[in-house]
Protein backbone atom coordinates (compact mmCIF):
# COMPACT_ATOMS: atom_id res chain seq x y z
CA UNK A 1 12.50 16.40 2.38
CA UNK A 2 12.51 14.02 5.06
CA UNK A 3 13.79 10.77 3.22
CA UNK A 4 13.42 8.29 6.47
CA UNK A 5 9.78 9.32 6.84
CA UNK A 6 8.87 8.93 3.42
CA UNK A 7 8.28 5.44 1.12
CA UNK A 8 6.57 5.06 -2.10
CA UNK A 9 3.50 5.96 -1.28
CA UNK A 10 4.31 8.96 1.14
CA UNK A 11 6.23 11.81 1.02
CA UNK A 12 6.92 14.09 4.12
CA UNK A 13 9.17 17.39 3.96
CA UNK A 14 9.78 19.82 7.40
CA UNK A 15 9.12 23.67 7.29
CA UNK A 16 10.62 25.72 9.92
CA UNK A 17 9.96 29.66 10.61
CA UNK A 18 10.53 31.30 13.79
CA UNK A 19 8.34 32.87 15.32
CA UNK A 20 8.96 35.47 17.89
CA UNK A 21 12.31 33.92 18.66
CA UNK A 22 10.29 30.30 18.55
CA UNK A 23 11.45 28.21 16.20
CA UNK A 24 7.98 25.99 15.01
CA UNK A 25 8.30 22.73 12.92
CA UNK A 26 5.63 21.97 10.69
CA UNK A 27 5.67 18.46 8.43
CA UNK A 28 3.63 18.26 5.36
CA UNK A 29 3.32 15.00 3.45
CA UNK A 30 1.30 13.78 0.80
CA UNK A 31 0.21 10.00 1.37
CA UNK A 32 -1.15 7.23 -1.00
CA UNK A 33 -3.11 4.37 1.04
CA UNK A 34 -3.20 1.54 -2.15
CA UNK A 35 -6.30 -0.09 -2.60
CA UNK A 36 -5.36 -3.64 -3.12
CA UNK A 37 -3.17 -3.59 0.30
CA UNK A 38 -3.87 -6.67 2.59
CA UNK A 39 -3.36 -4.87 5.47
CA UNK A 40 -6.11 -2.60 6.25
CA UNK A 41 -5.78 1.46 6.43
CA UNK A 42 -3.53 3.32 8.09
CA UNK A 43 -0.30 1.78 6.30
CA UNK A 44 2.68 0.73 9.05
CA UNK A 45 4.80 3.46 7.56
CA UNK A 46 2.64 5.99 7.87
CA UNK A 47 1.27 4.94 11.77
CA UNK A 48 5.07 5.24 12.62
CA UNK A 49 4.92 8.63 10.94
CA UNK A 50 2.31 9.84 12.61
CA UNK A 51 3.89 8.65 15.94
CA UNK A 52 6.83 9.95 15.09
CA UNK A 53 5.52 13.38 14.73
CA UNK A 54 3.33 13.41 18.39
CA UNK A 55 6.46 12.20 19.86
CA UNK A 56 8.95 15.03 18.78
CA UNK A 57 5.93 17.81 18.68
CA UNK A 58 5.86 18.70 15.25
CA UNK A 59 2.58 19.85 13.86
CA UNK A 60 1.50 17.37 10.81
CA UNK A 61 -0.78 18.28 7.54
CA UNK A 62 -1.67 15.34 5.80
CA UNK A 63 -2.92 15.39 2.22
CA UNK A 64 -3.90 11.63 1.15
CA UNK A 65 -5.80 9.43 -1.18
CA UNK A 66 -7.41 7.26 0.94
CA UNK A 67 -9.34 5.06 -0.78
CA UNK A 68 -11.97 4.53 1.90
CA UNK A 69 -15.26 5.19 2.13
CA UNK A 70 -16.84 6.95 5.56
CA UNK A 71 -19.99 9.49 5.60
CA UNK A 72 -17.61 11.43 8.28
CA UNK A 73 -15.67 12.88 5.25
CA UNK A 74 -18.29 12.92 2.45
CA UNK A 75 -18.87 9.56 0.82
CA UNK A 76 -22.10 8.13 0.37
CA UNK A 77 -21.01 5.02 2.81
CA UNK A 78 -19.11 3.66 4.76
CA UNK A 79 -16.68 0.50 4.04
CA UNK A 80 -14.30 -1.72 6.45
CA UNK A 81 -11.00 0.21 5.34
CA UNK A 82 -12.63 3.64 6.38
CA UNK A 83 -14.12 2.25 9.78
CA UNK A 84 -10.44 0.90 9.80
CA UNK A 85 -8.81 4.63 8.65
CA UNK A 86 -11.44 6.35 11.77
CA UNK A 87 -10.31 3.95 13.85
CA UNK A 88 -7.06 5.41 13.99
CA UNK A 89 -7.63 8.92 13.50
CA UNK A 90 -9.50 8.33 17.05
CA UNK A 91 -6.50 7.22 18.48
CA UNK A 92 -4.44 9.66 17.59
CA UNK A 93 -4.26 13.82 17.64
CA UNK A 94 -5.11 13.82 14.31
CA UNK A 95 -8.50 15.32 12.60
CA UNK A 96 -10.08 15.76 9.30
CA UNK A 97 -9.41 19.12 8.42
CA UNK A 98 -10.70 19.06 4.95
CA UNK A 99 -13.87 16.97 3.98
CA UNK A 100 -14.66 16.72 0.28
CA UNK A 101 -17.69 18.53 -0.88
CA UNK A 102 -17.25 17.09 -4.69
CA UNK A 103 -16.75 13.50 -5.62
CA UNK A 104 -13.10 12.38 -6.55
CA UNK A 105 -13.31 8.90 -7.36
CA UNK A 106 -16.22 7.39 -9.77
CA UNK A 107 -16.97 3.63 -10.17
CA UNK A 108 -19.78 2.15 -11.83
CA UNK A 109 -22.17 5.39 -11.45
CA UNK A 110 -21.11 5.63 -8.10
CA UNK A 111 -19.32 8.95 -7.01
CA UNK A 112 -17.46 8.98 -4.03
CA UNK A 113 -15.14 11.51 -1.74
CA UNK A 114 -11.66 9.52 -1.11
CA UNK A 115 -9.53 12.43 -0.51
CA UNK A 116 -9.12 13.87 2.84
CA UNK A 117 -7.14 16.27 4.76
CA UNK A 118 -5.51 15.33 8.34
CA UNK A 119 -4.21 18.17 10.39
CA UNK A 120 -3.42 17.97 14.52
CA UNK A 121 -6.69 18.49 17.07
CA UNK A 122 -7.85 21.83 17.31
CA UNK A 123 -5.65 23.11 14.71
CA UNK A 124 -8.91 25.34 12.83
């Protein structure tokens, strides 16, 4: 486990194999964006994170809740905190790996994919 990279609503732990001789680093984590935060998707923690990881090279698989809505990962539309949450996929390395083909969250009648995958560019 990686306790400095990790808060309440994200957990990262390191893998290492060698490969070859190569020793590869792999982080996995498991992140929570809240619904109700002020501040709109990606959290601060997990931009760091995610910096963090492009700066010392480690490949990063992201498994996360992120209650937002975007068409570009399965939903039926797209809100402000998922124009936010693509916003910053752009700007990093990061890609959805994983879209949703079944609904996860339903509200009112209204089913919607809010859990995505994020793995580095060109990964699959």
């Amino acid at each position: 486990m990686l306790p400095r990279l990790s808060c309440r609503d994200m957990v990262a732990v390191l893998l290492k194999c060698d490969e070859e001789g190569t020793e590869r680093r792999l982080v996995v984590c498991s992140a929570y964006l809240p619904y109700y935060s002020e501040d709109p998707p990606p959290s601060k923690e997990f931009e760091e994170f995610v910096r963090y990881c492009e700066n010392e090279n480690v490949y990063l698989v992201v498994g996360r809740d992120s209650n937002a809505h975007c068409s570009v990962w399965g939903s039926t539309n797209c809100n402000s905190r998922g124009e936010a949450l693509m916003e910053f996929l752009n700007s990093s390395n990061l890609e959805i790996l994983y879209r949703g083909n079944e609904p996860n969250f339903c509200s009112g009648g209204r089913l919607e994919v809010t859990d995505i995958t994020l793995g580095p560019f060109g990964l699959l």
